[in-house]
Structures are given as structure tokens and as C-alpha cells.
Protein backbone atom coordinates (compact mmCIF):
# COMPACT_ATOMS: atom_id res chain seq x y z
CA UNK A 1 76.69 23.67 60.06
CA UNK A 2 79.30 24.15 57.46
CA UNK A 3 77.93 26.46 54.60
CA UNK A 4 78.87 28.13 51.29
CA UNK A 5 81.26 31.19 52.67
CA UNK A 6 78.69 34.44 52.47
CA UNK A 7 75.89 31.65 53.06
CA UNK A 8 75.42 31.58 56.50
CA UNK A 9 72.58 32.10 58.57
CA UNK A 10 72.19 36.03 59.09
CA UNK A 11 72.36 36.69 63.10
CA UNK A 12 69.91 39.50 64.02
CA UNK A 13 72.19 42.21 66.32
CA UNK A 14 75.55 41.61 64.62
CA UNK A 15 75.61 45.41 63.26
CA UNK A 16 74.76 46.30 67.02
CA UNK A 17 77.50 44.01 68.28
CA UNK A 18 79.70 45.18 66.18
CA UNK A 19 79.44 48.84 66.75
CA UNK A 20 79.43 48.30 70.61
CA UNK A 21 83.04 46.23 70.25
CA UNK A 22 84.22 49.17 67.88
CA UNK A 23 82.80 51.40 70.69
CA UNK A 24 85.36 53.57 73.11
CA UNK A 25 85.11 52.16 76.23
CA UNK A 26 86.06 52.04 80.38
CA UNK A 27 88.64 51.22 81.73
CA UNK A 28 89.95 50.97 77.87
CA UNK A 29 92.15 47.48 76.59
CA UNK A 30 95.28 46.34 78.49
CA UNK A 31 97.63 46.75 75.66
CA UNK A 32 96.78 50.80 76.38
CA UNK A 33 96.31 50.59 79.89
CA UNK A 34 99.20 48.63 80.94
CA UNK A 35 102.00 51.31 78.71
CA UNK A 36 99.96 54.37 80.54
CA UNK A 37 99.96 53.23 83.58
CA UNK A 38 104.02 52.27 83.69
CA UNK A 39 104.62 55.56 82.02
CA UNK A 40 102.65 57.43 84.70
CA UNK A 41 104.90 55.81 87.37
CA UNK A 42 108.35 55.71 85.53
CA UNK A 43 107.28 59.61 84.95
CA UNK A 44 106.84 59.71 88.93
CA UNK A 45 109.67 57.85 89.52
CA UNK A 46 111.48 60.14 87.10
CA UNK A 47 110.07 63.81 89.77
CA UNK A 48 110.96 61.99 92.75
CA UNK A 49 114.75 61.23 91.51
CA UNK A 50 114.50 64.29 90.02
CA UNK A 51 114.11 66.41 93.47
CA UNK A 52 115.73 63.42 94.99
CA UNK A 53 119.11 64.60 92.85
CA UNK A 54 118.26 68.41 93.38
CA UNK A 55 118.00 68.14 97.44
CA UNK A 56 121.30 66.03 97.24
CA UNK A 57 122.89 68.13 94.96
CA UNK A 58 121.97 71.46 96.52
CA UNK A 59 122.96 70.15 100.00
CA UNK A 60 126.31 68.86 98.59
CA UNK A 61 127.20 72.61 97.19
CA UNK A 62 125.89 74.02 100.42
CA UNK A 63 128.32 71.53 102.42
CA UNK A 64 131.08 72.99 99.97
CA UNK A 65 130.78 76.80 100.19
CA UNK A 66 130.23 76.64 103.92
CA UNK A 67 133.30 74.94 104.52
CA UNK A 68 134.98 76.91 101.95
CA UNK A 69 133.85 79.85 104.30
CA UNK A 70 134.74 78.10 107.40
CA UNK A 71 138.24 77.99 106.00
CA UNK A 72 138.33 81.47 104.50
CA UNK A 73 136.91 83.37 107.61
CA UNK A 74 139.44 82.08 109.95
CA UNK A 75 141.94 82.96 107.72
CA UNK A 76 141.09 86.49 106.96
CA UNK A 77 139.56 86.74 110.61
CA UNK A 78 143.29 85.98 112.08
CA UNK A 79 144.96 88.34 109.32
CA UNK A 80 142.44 91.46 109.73
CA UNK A 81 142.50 91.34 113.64
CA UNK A 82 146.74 91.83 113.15
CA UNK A 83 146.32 94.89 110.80
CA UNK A 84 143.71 95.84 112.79
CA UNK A 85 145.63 96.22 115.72
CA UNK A 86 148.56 98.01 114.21
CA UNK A 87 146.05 100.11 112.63
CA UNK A 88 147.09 98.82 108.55
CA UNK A 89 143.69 99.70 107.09
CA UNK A 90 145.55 100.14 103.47
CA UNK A 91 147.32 96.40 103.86
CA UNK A 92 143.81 94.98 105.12
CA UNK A 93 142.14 96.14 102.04
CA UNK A 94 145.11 94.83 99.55
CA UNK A 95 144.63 91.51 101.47
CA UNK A 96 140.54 91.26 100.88
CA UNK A 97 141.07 92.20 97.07
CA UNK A 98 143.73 89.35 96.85
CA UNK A 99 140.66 87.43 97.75
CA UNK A 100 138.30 88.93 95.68
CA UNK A 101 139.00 86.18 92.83
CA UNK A 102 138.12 83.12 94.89
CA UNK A 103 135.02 80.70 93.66
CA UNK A 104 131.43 81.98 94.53
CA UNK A 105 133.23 84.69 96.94
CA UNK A 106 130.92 87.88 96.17
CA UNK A 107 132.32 89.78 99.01
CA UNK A 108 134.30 89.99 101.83
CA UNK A 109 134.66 93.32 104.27
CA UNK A 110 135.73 94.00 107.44
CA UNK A 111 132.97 96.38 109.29
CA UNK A 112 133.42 98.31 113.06
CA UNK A 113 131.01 98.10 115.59
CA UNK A 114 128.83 101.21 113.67
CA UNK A 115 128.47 98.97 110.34
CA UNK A 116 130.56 101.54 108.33
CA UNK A 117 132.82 99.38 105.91
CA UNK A 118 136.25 99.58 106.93
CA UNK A 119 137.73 97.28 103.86
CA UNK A 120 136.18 95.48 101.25
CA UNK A 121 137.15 92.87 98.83
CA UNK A 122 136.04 95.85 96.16
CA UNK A 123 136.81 99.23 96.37
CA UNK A 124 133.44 100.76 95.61
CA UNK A 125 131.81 99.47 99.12
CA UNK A 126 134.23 100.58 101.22
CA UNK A 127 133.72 103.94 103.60
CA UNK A 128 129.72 102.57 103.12
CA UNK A 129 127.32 101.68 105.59
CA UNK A 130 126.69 97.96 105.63
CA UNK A 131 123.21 98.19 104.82
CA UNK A 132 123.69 99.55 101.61
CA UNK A 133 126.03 96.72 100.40
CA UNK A 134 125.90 92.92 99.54
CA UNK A 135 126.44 92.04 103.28
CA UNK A 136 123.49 94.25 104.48
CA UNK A 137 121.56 90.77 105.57
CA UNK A 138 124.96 89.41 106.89
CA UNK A 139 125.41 92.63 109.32
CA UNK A 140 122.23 92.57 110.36
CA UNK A 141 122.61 89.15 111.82
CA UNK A 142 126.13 89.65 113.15
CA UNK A 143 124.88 92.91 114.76
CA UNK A 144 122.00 90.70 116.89
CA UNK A 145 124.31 87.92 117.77
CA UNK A 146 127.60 87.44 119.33
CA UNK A 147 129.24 84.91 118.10
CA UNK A 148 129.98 83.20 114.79
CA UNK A 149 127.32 82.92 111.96
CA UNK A 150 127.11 80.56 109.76
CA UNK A 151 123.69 80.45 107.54
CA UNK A 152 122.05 80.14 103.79
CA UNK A 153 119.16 83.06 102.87
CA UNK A 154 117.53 84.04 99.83
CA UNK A 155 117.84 87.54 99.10
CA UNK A 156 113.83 89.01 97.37
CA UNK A 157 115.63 88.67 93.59
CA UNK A 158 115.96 84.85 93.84
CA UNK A 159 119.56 84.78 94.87
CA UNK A 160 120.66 82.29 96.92
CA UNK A 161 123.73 83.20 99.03
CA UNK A 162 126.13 81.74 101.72
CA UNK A 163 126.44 84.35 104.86
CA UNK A 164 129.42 84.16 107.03
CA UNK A 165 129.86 86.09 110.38
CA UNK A 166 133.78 86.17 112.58
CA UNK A 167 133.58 88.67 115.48
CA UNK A 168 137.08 90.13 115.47
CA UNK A 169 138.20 90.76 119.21
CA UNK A 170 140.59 93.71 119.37
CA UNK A 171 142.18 94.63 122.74
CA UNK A 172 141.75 98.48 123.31
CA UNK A 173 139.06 98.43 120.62
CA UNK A 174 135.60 97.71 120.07
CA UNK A 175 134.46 94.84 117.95
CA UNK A 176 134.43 94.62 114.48
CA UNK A 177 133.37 92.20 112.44
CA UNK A 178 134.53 89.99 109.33
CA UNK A 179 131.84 89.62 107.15
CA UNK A 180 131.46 87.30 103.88
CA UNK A 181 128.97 86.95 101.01
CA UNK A 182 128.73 83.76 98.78
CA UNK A 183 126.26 84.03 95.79
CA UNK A 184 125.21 80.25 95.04
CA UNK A 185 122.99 81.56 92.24
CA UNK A 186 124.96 79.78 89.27
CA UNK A 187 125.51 76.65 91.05
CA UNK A 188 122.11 76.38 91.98
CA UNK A 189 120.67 77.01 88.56
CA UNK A 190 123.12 74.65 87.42
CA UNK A 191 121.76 71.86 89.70
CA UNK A 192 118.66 72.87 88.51
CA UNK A 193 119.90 72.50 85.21
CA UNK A 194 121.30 69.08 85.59
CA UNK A 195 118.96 67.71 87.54
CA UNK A 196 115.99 68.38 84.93
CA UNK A 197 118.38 67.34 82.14
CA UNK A 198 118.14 63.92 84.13
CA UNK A 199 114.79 63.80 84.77
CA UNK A 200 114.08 64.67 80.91
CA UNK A 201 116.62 62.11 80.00
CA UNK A 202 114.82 59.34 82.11
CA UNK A 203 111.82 60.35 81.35
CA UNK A 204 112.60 59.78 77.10
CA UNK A 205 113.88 56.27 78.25
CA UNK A 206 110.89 55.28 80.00
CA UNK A 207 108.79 56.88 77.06
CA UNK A 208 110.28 55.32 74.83
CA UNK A 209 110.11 51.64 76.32
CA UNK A 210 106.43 52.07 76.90
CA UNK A 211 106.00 52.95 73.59
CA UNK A 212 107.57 49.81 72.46
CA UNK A 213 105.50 48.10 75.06
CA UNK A 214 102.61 49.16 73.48
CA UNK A 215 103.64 48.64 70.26
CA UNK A 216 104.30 44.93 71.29
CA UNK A 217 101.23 44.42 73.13
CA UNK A 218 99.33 46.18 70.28
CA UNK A 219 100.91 44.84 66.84
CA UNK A 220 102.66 41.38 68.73
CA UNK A 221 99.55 40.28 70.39
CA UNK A 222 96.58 42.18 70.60
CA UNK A 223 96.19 42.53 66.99
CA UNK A 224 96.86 39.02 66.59
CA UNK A 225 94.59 38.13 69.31
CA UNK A 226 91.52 40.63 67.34
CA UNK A 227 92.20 38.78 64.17
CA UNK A 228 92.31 35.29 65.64
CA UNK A 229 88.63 35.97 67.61
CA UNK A 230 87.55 37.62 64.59
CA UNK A 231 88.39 34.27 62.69
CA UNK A 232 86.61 32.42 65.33
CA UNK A 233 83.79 34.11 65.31
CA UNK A 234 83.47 33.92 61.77
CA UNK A 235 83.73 30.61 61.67
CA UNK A 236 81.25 30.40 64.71
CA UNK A 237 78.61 32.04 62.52
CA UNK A 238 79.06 30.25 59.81
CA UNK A 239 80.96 32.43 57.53
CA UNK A 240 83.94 30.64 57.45
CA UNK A 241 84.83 26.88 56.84
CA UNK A 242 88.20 27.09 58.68
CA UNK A 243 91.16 29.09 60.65
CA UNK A 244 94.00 30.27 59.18
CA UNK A 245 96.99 30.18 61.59
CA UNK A 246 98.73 33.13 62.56
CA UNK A 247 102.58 33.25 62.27
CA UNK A 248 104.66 33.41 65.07
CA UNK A 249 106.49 31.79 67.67
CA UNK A 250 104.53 32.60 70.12
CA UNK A 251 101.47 31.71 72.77
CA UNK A 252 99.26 33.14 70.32
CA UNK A 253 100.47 31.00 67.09
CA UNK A 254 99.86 28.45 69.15
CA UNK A 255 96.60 29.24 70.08
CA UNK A 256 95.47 30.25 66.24
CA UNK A 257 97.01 26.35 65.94
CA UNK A 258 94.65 24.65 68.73
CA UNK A 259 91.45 26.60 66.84
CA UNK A 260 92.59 25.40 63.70
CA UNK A 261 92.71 21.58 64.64
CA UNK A 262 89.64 21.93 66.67
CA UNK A 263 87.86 23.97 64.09
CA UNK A 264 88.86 20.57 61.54
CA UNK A 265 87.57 18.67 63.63
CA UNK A 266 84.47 20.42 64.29
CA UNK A 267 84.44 20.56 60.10
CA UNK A 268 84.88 16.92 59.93
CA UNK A 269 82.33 15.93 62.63
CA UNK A 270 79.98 18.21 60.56
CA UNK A 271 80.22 16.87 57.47
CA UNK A 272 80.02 13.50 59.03
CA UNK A 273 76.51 14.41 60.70
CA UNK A 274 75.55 16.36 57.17
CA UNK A 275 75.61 12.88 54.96
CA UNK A 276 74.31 11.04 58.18
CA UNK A 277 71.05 13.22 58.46
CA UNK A 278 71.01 13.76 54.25
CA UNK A 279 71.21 9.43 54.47
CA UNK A 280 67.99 9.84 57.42
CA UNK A 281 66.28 12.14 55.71
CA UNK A 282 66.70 10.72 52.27
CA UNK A 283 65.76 7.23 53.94
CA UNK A 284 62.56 8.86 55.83
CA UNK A 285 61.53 10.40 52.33
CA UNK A 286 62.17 7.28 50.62
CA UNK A 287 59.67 5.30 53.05
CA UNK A 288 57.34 8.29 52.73
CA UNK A 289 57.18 7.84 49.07
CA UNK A 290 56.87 3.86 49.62
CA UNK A 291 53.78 4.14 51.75
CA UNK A 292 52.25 6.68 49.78
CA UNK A 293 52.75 4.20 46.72
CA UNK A 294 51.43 1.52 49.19
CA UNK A 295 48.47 3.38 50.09
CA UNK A 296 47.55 4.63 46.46
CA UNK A 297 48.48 1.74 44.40
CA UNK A 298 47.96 -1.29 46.77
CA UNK A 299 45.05 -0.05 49.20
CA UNK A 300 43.40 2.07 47.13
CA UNK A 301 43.36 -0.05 44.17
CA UNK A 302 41.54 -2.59 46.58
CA UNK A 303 39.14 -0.31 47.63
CA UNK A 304 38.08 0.43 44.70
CA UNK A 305 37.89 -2.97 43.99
CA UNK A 306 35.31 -3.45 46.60
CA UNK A 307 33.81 -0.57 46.05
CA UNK A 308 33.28 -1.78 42.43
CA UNK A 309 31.81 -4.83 44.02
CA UNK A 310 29.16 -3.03 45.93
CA UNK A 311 28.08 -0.97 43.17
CA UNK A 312 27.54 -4.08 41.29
CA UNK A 313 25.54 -5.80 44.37
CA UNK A 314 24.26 -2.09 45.21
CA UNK A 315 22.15 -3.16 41.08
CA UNK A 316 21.43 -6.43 41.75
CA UNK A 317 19.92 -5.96 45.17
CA UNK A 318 17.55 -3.04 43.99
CA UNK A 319 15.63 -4.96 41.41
CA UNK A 320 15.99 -8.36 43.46
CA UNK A 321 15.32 -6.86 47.44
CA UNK A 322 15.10 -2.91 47.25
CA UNK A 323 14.67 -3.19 50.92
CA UNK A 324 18.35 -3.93 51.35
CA UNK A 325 19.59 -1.84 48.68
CA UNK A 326 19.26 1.31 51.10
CA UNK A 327 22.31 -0.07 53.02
CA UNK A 328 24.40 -1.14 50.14
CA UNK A 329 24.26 2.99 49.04
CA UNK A 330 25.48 3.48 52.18
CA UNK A 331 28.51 1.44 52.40
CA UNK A 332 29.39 2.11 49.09
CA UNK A 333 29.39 6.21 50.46
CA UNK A 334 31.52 5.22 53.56
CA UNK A 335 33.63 3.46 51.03
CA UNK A 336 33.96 5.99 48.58
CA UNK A 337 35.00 8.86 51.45
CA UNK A 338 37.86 6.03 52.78
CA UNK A 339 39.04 6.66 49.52
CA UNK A 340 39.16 9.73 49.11
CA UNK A 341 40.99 10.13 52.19
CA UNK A 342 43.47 7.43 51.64
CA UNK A 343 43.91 8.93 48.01
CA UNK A 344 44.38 12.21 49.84
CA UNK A 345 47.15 10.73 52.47
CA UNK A 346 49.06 9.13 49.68
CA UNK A 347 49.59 12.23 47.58
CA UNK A 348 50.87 13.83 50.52
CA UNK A 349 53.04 11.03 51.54
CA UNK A 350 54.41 11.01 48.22
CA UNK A 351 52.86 14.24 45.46
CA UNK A 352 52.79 12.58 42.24
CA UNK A 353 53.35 15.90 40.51
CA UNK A 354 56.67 16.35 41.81
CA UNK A 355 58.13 12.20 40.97
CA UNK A 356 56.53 12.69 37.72
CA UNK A 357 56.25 16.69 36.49
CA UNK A 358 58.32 18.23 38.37
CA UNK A 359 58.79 21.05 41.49
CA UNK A 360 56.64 23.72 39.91
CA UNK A 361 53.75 21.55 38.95
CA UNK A 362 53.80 20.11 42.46
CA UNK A 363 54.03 23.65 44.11
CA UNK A 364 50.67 24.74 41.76
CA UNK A 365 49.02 21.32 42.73
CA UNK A 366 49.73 22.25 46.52
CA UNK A 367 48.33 25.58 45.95
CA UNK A 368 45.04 23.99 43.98
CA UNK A 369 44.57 21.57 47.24
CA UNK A 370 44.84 24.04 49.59
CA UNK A 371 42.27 26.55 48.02
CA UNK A 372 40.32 23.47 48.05
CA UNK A 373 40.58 21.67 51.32
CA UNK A 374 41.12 25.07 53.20
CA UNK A 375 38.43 27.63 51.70
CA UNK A 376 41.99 30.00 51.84
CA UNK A 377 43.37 31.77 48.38
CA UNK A 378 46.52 29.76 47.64
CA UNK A 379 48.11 31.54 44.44
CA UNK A 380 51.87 29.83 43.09
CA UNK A 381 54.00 32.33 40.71
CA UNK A 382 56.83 31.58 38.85
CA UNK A 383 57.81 34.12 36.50
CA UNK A 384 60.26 31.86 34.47
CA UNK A 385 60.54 28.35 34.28
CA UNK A 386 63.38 26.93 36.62
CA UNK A 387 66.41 24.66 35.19
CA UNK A 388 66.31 21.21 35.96
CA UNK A 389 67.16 20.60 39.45
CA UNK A 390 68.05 17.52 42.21
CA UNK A 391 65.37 15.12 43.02
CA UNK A 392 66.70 15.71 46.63
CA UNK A 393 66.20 19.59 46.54
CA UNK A 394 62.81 19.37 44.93
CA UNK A 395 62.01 17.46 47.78
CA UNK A 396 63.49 19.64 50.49
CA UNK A 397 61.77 22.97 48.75
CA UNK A 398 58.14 20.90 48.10
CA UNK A 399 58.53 20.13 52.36
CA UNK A 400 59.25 23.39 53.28
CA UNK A 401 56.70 25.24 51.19
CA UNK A 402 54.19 22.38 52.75
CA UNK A 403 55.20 22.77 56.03
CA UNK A 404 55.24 26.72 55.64
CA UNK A 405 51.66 26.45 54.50
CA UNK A 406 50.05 24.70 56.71
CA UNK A 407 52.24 26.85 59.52
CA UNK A 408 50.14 29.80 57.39
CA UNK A 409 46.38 27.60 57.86
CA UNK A 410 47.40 26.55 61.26
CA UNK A 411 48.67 30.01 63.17
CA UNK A 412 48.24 33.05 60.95
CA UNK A 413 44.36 32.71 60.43
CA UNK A 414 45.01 34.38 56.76
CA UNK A 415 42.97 35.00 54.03
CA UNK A 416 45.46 34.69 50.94
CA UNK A 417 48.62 32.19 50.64
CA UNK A 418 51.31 32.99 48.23
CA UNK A 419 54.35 30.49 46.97
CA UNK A 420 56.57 31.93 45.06
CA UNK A 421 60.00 30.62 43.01
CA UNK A 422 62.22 32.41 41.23
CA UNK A 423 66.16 32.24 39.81
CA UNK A 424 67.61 35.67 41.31
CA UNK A 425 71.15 36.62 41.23
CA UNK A 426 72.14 33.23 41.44
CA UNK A 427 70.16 32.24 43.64
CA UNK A 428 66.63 29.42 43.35
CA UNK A 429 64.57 31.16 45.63
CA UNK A 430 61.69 30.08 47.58
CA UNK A 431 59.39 32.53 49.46
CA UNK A 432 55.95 32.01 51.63
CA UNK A 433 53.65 34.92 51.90
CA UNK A 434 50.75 35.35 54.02
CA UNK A 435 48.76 37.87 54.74
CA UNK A 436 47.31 36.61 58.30
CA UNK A 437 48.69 38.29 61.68
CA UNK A 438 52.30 36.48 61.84
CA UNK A 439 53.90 34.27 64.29
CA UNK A 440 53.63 33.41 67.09
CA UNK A 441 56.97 33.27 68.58
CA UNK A 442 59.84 34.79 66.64
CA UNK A 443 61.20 31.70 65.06
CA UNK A 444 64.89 32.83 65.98
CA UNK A 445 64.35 32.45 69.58
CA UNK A 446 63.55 28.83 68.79
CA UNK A 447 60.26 28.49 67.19
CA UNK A 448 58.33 24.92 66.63
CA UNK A 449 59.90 22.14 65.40
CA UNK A 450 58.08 22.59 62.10
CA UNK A 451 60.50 25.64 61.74
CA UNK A 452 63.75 23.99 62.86
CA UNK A 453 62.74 21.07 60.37
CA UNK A 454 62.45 23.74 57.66
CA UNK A 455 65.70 25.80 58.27
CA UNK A 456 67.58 22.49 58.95
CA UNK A 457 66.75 21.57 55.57
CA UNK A 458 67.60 24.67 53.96
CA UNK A 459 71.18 24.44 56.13
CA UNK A 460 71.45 20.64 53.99
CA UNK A 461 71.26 22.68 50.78
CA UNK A 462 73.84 24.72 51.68
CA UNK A 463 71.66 27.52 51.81
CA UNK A 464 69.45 30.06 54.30
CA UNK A 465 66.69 30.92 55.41
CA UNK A 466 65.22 33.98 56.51
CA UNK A 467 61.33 35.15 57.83
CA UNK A 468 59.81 38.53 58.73
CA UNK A 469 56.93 40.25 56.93
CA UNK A 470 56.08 41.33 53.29
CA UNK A 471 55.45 44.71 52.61
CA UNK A 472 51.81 44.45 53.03
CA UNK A 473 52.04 42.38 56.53
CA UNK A 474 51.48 39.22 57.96
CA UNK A 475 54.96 36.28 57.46
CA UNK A 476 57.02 35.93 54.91
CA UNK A 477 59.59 32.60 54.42
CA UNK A 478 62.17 33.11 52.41
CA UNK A 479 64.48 30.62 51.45
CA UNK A 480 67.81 31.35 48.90
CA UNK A 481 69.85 27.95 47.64
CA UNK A 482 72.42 28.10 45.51
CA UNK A 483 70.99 27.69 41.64
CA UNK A 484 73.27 23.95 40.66
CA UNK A 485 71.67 21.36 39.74
């Protein structure tokens, strides 16, 4: 039904509904979950190329200084074993200082068989016991082995070195040993380095593109999508006559476009069934007020006619034959009673008071026949007299207060009635008090048709209608059109 906006029916639960969609829920909206979720895995992605790089790059520097060593030992292992042999300790230690300067080279020292340094690429190890130097680990291995060493360790400080082993075989001596030291510490903090500058790097790209995913989900299309429901919904309740597009090139603009053309046509269709059922009911009150004209002006003028007629026979048959005046009394009793109830069906069919004075003279003459036919209190108030207004919603109030009435006789077994009509804050407002024990059934779960006549004609004058109880109990219909004439 297409209503005034701000007109519309009131739905009971709609500040419930509304707090449980506003309502932090699980698993929370795609247009969150979707951006977390990626940036969980590109932030996986970003650790497992991060160690990924690390391993490669550690391995790569280990592959370097190891054949760096390779390279240096043999050399220096071939030069110390000549100065060994012709006994040129002095030259031997001007030859390891030469090398003293070469990349990640920490030391390099040539050590007997007792692990006393014989020379060193620095001066202050020399004439020292192994242990007590840089090569300490280095000696120790060379000392339980044989042959060559070649092997990575991690000294208790965190340093990572490179440890190199040459047995130097001297005819006419005992062995000695060459022994080198790489420190790896820089170059592995360095790959360190890098490879977290990398992963942070990533890591801000990946960031960064789910937050723009988000913000496109969010601003492109979820928001668009809230406000486009939001419009439909409206317009599903009844507070809006129409959708407004949403711009865009998009899925959604064309969407918002669909709901706009089937929301017109769903307008026009209404208003189409609107003048349809105003033309019924307006033709259905029309032939009510015929018959009731009928019935008051055609058959009860002829009853009374005859019932004229017997009165006058009624006279002339008690002083001519009392004996048969006895049943003249009583057909002209049975007679007047028909016409009293045909006189009763006719203002019913069509209340005189409201053709002729009006909707507040015919609400006080439906109160008057109700205390009277009922035995109930029927009271009408109207503080202030109400502007002139439609024939057609005098009649749909008059119906509705009738129907609510005898709804009040029928169910609520009350004891006082009260119709009430007012102007307030724009509004002409009609309201049906009783003070009997309520309905039934709540008329919002569907009610009799009685109801659904009544709130169908309210929805025809663009109005609403709304029940519960007065403050003192029982059923209360209230009904709020908009005060035109």
C-alpha cells in the first residue's frame, strides 16, 4: 500500500531488528573477512619467502667462504710446509700477516703437533696455546681427526664462523697443522638484515592492497549494497514511495536500477488496485445507502401504511365484533416490531445523521443506540468541533468506529465504550476504548476480517492504524488520517 512518507503502518520488532543488524557479529561481513583473510596469507607468504631468502642466502655465503677457504688453505698449506721445512718461522709469519687483510679471514696460524702457535696472521697469538685463541674450536677438531676439515659452528656469543683444517706433512717432523678462522657474523646479520627488509617491504605491499580491497568492498559495494536494502526495505514497509538509484557503473547501479523499475511498477499496480477498491467500496457503500433508503422510505413507509390500516380496522372491529378485535391488536404489534426492525436495519445500512448532520452527530447517535440496544455505557467526546471533511472519509471513520464497537459488544464483554475524535498535530484522529478484557488474537498476527476491513480502510485514507490498551486496560483503536478535507 502506497502511503504518505512517515505514514506507514508501524511494524512491532523493528527497534529489535534493527539493533540485532547493527549488532557485532560471527563470522563478521565479507568486505572484512575477505581483506583479513588475504592479508593473513600474503603475511604468511611474506615469513615463508622471508626464511625462504634467509636459508638461500645464508647457504650462498656459506658456499662462498668455504671455497674461499678451500682456495686459501691450499695455498698457505703448500707455502708453510716449504718454510717449514727449511725451518723460516720469521718468513712464515710475514706470509700469514700478508693475509691477514683478506675478506671475513679472522685468522690464520700454523700450530705443531702440541697446539702451541707457531705463526699467526697477528702477532699477539703467536707463541700461544691454541686453546686460548680464535682457532681453539678449529684445533680441537684437527687434533681428533686426520685429515682435512672443513665445517660451520657457532661459537656461545652468537658468532657464526667458517673453520678450516690442512694437516701439513713434514718429512723428519711431526705434523703440524694449518688452521683458519672465518667470522660470518656481518654477513649473516646482513642477510638477516636484507631478508627482513624484504619481508617488511612485501608485507607493506600486501597491506596496503588489502586495505584498498577493503576500502573497495566497503565504500564501492557494501555501502552501496546497505543503502540500496535499506531503500528497499523502506519502501517494503511503507515508508517510502520509491528507489532512488545509486550511481555507478557497476552490478550494483544496476541492481538499485531493476528495484527502481520494479518498485514503479509495484507503485503503479498499487495505485491501480487503490481507485479499484476506493470505486468497490464506494459502489458497496453507495448500494448500502440505496437499500437503506429502500427499506426506510419504500418498505417502511408501506408498513406503516398497513399498519395505519389495522389500527383503523383494529376501531371498527371493537365496537362492531370485539371478539375479533383481540387479533387485530395483535397483528398490528407484530407489525409495529417489523418496523422497528426494518427502521433499525435501514439506519444502519445508511445513518441518516451522517448524509444529513454530519460525522460527529452520527458518532453520538451510534453511541445513543448502543447504550440502548446493548445495556453497555457508550460515551462519544469531541473536544472541538472538526472542519468539514470528505463524504468518503466520514464514511470510512463512521465504519470503523461501527465495526470497532460491535468488535467491543461482541469479544471484550465490557462495561463502558468510548469513541473519541479529535484534530491533533495534524492529524483527525479516531480512537475506540473499551474497558472489557481485550482481544482475542493480536490483530497483527492476522486478526478477523472485521479488523483487516478496518485497517484496509484506514490504508485508503492514507493513514494508520494502531491497537493495544488504554491506560486503564482492556483495547484501544486508534486511527490517525491526515486532517484535508
Amino acid at each position: 500500500m502506497i502511503v504518505a512518507p512517515g505514514l506507514g503502518p508501524s511494524v512491532p520488532g523493528d527497534a529489535c531488528e534493527n539493533k540485532a543488524a547493527n549488532a557485532v557479529s560471527f563470522p563478521p561481513p565479507l568486505r572484512f573477512l575477505i581483506p583479513v583473510l588475504l592479508l593473513l596469507l600474503g603475511l604468511l607468504a611474506a615469513w615463508m619467502d622471508y626464511e625462504l631468502d634467509l636459508a638461500h642466502d645464508l647457504e650462498r655465503n656459506f658456499n662462498d667462504v668455504t671455497t674461499q677457504a678451500e682456495a686459501t688453505g691450499n695455498r698457505l698449506a703448500q707455502l708453510s710446509r716449504q718454510h717449514l721445512q727449511l725451518g723460516e718461522i720469521k718468513a712464515l709469519r710475514d706470509i700469514l700477516s700478508d693475509w691477514k687483510h683478506e675478506h671475513w679471514l679472522r685468522m690464520a696460524a700454523v700450530v705443531d703437533e702440541k697446539g702451541r702457535v707457531l705463526a699467526s696472521s697477528s702477532a699477539q697469538w703467536e707463541e700461544l696455546p691454541a686453546e686460548e685463541t680464535p682457532a681453539a674450536t678449529a684445533w680441537k677438531r684437527a687434533s681428533q681427526n686426520t685429515g682435512k676439515i672443513m665445517e660451520s659452528d657457532t661459537l656461545a656469543g652468537g658468532e657464526v664462523t667458517v673453520l678450516a683444517a690442512f694437516p701439513l706433512e713434514i718429512p723428519t717432523q711431526s705434523r703440524h697443522w694449518l688452521l683458519l678462522v672465518y667470522d660470518r657474523a656481518d654477513a649473516v646479520l646482513h642477510a638477516h638484515q636484507d631478508a627482513r627488509r624484504r619481508m617488511e617491504w612485501s608485507a607493506s605491499v600486501i597491506a596496503f592492497m588489502c586495505l584498498g580491497l577493503w576500502a573497495i568492498l566497503h565504500f564501492g559495494v557494501a555501502t552501496r549494497l546497505a543503502r540500496l536494502a535499506r531503500s528497499v526495505r523502506e519502501f517494503g514497509e511503507g515508508r517510502s514511495v520509491s528507489i532512488a538509484p545509486l550511481k555507478g557503473g557497476d552490478e550494483v547501479h544496476e541492481l538499485s536500477q531493476a528495484f527502481r523499475k520494479m518498485t514503479q511498477r509495484l507503485a503503479d499496480r498499487e495505485r491501480e488496485r487503490t481507485v479499484l477498491e476506493r470505486a468497490v467500496i464506494d459502489s458497496a457503500e453507495n448500494e448500502r445507502r440505496r437499500i437503506g433508503h429502500e427499506l426506510h422510505d419504500g418498505i417502511g413507509q408501506q408498513l406503516t401504511a398497513v399498519l395505519m390500516a389495522i389500527n383503523g380496522l383494529h376501531d371498527e372491529l371493537q365496537a362492531q365484533a370485539p371478539a375479533f378485535a383481540e387479533h387485530a391488536q395483535q397483528a398490528s404489534q407484530s407489525l409495529r416490531e417489523a418496523l422497528t426492525e426494518v427502521r433499525a436495519l435501514s439506519h444502519g445500512l445508511a445513518p441518516v445523521p451522517l448524509w444529513e448532520q454530519g460525522l460527529e452527530h452520527a458518532l453520538q447517535a451510534l453511541a445513543d443506540a448502543t447504550t440502548r440496544s446493548s445495556g453497555v455505557r457508550c460515551v462519544f467526546e469531541c473536544p472541538a468541533h472538526i472542519p468539514e471533511i470528505s463524504e468518503a472519509t466520514s464514511s470510512n471513520l463512521y465504519r470503523i468506529a461501527q465495526e470497532a464497537v460491535n468488535n467491543a459488544l461482541k469479544h471484550a464483554d465490557s462495561g463502558e465504550i468510548r469513541i473519541g475524535l479529535e484534530c491533533r498535530d495534524g492529524f483527525l484522529v479516531l480512537e475506540i476504548d473499551d474497558d472489557g478484557c481485550g482481544l482475542p488474537e493480536m490483530p497483527s498476527k492476522g486478526g478477523g476480517i472485521g479488523f483487516r476491513i478496518m485497517q484496509h480502510r484506514t490504508e485508503m485514507m492514507g493513514g494508520r492504524m494502531e491497537h493495544g490498551a488504554p491506560p486503564a486496560g482492556g483495547t484501544r483503536i486508534a486511527v490517525h488520517i491526515p486532517n484535508t478535507p
